[in-house]
Each structure stands twice: as structure tokens, then as C-alpha cells.
C-alpha atoms as a PDB file:
ATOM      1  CA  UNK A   1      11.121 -61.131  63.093  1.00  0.00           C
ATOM      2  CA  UNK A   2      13.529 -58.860  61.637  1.00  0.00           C
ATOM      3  CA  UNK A   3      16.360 -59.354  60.574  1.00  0.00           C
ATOM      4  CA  UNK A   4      18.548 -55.693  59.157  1.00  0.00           C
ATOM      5  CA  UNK A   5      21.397 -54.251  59.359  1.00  0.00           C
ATOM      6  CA  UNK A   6      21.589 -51.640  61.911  1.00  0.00           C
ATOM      7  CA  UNK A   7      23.920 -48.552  62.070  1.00  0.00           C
ATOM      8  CA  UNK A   8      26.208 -47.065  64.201  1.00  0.00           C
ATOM      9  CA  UNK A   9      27.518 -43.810  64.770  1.00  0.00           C
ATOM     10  CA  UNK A  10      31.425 -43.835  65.330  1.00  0.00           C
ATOM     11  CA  UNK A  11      34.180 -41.549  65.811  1.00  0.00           C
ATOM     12  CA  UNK A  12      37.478 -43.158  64.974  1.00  0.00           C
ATOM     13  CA  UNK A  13      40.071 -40.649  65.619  1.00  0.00           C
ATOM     14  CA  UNK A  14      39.120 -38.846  68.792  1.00  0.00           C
ATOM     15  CA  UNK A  15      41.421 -36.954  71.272  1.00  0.00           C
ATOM     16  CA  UNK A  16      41.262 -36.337  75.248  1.00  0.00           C
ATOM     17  CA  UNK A  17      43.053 -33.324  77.233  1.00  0.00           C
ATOM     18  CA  UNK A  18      46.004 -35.975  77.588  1.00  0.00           C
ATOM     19  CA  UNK A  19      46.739 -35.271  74.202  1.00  0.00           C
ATOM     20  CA  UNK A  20      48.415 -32.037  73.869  1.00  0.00           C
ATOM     21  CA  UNK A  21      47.121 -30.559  71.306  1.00  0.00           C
ATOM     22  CA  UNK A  22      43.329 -31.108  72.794  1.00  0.00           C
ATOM     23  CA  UNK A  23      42.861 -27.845  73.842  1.00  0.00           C
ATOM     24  CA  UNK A  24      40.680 -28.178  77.095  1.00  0.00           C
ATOM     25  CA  UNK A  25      42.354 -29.439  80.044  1.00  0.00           C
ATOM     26  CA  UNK A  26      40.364 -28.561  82.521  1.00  0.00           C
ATOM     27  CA  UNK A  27      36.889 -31.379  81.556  1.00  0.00           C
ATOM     28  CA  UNK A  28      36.204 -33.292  83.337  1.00  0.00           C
ATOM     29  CA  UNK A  29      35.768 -37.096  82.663  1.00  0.00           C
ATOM     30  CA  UNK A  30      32.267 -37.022  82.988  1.00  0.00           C
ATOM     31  CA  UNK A  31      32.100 -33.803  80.551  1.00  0.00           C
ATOM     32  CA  UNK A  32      34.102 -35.528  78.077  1.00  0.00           C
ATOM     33  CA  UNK A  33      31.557 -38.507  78.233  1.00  0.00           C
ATOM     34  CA  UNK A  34      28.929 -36.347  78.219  1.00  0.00           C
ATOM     35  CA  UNK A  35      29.242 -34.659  75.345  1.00  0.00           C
ATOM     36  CA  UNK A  36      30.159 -37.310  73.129  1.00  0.00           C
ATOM     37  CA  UNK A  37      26.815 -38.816  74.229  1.00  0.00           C
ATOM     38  CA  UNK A  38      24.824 -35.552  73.040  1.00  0.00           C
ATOM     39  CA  UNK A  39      26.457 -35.935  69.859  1.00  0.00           C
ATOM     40  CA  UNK A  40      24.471 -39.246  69.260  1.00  0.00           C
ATOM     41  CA  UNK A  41      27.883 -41.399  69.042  1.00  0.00           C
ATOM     42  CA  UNK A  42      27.800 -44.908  69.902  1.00  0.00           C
ATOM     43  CA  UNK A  43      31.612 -45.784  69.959  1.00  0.00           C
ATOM     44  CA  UNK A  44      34.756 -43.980  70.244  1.00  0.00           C
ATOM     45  CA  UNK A  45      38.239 -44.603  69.409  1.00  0.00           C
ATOM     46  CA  UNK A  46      40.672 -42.665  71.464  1.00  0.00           C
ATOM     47  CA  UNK A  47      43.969 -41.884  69.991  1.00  0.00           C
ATOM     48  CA  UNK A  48      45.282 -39.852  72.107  1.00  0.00           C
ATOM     49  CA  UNK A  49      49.112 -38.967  70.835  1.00  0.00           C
ATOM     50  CA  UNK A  50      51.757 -40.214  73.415  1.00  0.00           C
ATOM     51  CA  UNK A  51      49.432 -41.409  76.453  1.00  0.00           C
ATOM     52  CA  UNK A  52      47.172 -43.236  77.551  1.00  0.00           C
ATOM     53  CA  UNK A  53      46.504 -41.581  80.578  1.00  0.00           C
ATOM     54  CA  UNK A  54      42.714 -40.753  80.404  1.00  0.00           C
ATOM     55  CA  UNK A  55      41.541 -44.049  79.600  1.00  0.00           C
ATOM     56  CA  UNK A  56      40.849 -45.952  82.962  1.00  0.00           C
ATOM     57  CA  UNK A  57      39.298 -42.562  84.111  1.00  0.00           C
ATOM     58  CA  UNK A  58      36.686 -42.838  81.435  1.00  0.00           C
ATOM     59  CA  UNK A  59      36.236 -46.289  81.939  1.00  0.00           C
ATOM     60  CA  UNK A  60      35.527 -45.553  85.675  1.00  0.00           C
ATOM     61  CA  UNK A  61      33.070 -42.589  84.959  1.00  0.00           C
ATOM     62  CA  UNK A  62      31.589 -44.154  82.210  1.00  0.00           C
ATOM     63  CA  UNK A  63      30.814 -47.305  85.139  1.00  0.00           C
ATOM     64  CA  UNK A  64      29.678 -44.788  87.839  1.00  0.00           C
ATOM     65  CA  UNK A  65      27.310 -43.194  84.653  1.00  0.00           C
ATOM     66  CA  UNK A  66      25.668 -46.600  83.875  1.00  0.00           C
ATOM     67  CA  UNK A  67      25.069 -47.384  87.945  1.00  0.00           C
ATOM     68  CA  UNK A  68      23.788 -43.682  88.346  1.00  0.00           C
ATOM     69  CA  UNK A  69      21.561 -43.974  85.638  1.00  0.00           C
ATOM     70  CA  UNK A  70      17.514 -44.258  86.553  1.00  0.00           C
ATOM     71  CA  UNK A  71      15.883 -47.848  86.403  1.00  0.00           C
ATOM     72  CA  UNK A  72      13.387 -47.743  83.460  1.00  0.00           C
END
């Protein structure tokens, strides 16, 4: 059995369009999931300035993601 240390990839400073200085505020949650998953990123922090406004709707999508997802 092994026992290593195993690595994570982690953002610690990341925005949503709740923050105005995001940029895009038309994604979607599911877009903004999305692509943090094709960037190979295992955790997030969001620190969004101000708000906190996109948070259960992530949470949510991120839910209806996992239940979506194909068995296998």
C-alpha cells in the first residue's frame, strides 16, 4: 500500500460575474463550472468583491452536474 502525498490543483483568488470587475455577465453557472473543470482545478476559492450572490447557484449546478453525470 501506498502511502504519498498527493497534489492538488487550486485557485485561491477567483472571481464570478457578481464581482464587478469580472467581465462576463452573461455565463452561465454551469459555464463557469465548466470551465474551471477544463482547466484541471480541483478547488476554488471565490472572492468575489462585495457579494456573495453566485454562490448557492454554483452549489446547485455543481449538484445537478454530479446527478447528471454517467454511472461508470
Amino acid at each position: 500500500m501506498f502511502y504519498g502525498a498527493k497534489w492538488w490543483k487550486v485557485d485561491f483568488h477567483l472571481h464570478t460575474p457578481a464581482s464587478l470587475d469580472y467581465g462576463e455577465s452573461d455565463l452561465s453557472y454551469r459555464e463557469y463550472l465548466t470551465t474551471i473543470m477544463q482547466r484541471g482545478l480541483d478547488c476554488v476559492v471565490i472572492t468575489d468583491h462585495n457579494s456573495c450572490a453566485w454562490i448557492e447557484g454554483l452549489r446547485t449546478e455543481l449538484i445537478n452536474m454530479d446527478i447528471e453525470k454517467p454511472e461508470g
